[in-house]
Protein backbone atom coordinates (compact mmCIF):
# COMPACT_ATOMS: atom_id res chain seq x y z
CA UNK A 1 -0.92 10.13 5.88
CA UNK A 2 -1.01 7.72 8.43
CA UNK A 3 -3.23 5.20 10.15
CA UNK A 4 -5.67 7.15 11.86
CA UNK A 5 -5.96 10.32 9.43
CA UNK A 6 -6.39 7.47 6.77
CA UNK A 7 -9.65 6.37 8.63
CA UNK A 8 -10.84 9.53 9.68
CA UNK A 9 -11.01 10.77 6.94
CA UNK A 10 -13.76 9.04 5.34
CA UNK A 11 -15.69 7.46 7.56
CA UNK A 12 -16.82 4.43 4.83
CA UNK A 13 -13.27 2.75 5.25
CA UNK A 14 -13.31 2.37 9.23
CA UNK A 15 -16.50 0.26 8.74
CA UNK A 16 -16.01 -1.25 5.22
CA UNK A 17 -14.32 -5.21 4.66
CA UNK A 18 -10.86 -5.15 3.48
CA UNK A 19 -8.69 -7.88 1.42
CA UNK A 20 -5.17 -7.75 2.36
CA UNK A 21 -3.53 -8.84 -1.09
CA UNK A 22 -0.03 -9.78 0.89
CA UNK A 23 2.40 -8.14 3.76
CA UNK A 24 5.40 -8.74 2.06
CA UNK A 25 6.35 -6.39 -0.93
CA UNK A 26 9.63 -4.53 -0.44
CA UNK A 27 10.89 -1.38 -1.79
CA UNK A 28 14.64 -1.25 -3.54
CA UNK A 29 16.30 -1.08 0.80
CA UNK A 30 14.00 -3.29 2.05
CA UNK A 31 11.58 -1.54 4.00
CA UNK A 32 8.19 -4.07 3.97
CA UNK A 33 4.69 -2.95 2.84
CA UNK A 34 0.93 -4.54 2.82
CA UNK A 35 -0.98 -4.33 -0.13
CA UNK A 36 -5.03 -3.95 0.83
CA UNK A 37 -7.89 -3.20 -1.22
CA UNK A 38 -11.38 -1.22 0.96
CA UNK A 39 -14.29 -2.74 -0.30
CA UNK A 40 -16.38 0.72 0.17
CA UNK A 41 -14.80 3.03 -1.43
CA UNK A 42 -12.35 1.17 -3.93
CA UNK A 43 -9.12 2.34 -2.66
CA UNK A 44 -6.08 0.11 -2.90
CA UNK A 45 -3.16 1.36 -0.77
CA UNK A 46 0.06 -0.04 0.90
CA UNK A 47 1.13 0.20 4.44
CA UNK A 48 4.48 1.04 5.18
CA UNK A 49 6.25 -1.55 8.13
CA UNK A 50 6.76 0.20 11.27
CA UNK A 51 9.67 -0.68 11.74
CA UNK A 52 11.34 0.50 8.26
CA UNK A 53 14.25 2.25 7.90
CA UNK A 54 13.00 5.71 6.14
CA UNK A 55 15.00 6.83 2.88
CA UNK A 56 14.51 7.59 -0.79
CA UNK A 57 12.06 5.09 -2.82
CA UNK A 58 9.49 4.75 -0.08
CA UNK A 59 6.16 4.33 -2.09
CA UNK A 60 7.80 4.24 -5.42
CA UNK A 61 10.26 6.76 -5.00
CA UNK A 62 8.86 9.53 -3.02
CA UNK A 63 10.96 10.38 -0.12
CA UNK A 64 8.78 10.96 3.56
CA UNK A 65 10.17 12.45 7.02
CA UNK A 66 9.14 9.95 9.37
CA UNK A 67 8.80 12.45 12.29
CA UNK A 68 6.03 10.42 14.00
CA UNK A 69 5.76 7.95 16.84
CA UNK A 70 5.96 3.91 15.25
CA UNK A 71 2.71 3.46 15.83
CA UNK A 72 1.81 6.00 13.18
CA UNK A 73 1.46 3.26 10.06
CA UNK A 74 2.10 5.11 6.96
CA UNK A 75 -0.62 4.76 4.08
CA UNK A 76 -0.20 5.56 0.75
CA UNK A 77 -3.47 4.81 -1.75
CA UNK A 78 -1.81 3.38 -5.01
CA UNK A 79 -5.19 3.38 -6.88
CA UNK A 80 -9.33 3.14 -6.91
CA UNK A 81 -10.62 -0.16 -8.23
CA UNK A 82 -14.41 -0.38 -7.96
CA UNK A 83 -14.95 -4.19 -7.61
CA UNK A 84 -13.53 -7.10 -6.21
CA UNK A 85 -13.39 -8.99 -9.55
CA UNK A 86 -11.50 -6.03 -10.64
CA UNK A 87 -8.65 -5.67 -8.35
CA UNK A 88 -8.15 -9.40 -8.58
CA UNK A 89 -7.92 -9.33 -12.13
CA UNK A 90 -5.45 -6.02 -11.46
CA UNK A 91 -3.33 -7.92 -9.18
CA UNK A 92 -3.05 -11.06 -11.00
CA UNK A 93 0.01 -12.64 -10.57
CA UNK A 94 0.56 -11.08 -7.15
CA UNK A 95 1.38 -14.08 -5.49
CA UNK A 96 4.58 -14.44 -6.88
CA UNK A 97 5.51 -11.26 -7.41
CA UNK A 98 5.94 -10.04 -4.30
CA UNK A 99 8.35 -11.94 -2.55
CA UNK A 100 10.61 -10.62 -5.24
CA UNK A 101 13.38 -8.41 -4.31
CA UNK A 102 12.01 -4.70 -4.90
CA UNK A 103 8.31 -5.80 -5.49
CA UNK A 104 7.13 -2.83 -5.29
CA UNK A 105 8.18 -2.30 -8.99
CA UNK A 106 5.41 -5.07 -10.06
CA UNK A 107 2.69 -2.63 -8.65
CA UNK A 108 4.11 0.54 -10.35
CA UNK A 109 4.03 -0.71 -13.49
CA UNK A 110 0.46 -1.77 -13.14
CA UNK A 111 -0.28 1.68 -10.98
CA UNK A 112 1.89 4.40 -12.57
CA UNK A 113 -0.03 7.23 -11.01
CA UNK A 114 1.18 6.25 -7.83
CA UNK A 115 4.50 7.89 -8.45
């Protein structure tokens, strides 16, 4: 989904606080994601660059046609963590995993029904 149908469709995340854990992570061909977690309802999802180059292993190997205008952010939630002690204690460690090459392997393996 992207930017816009992410918002619309639940009202509580337009207006809720957000904690961006990091802009960086990278899939396996580079294409650059941010990591934020919506205080209101939980939801922990990645935003996919605009300007990435669409191919296989986008969001942890699912493959997307990218048939809409740049300014159509793709969103992908990754997981529902209720608290904000709790997705820090999730995400420990993020810091330095993410400006690993393919760092989007350090969230699968802590979110595995993301694939």
């Amino acid at each position: 989904m992207n930017i816009e149908e992410f918002y619309d469709e639940n009202e509580a995340r337009r207006e809720s606080a957000e904690i961006e854990f990091g802009s960086d992570w990278t899939d396996s061909i580079g294409n650059i994601y941010e990591l934020s977690w919506v205080e209101a309802t939980g939801e922990l999802y990645l935003m996919l660059s605009p300007t990435a180059t669409m191919h296989a292993d986008v969001f942890f190997g699912d493959v997307l046609n990218f048939n809409e205008p740049v300014e159509s952010l793709l969103i992908k939630i990754i997981g529902t963590i209720p608290t904000e002690a709790g997705v820090h204690a999730a995400l420990e460690g993020w810091e330095a995993a993410m400006p690993q090459e393919h760092s989007l392997k350090w969230l699968a393996e802590r979110f595995p029904s993301a694939d």
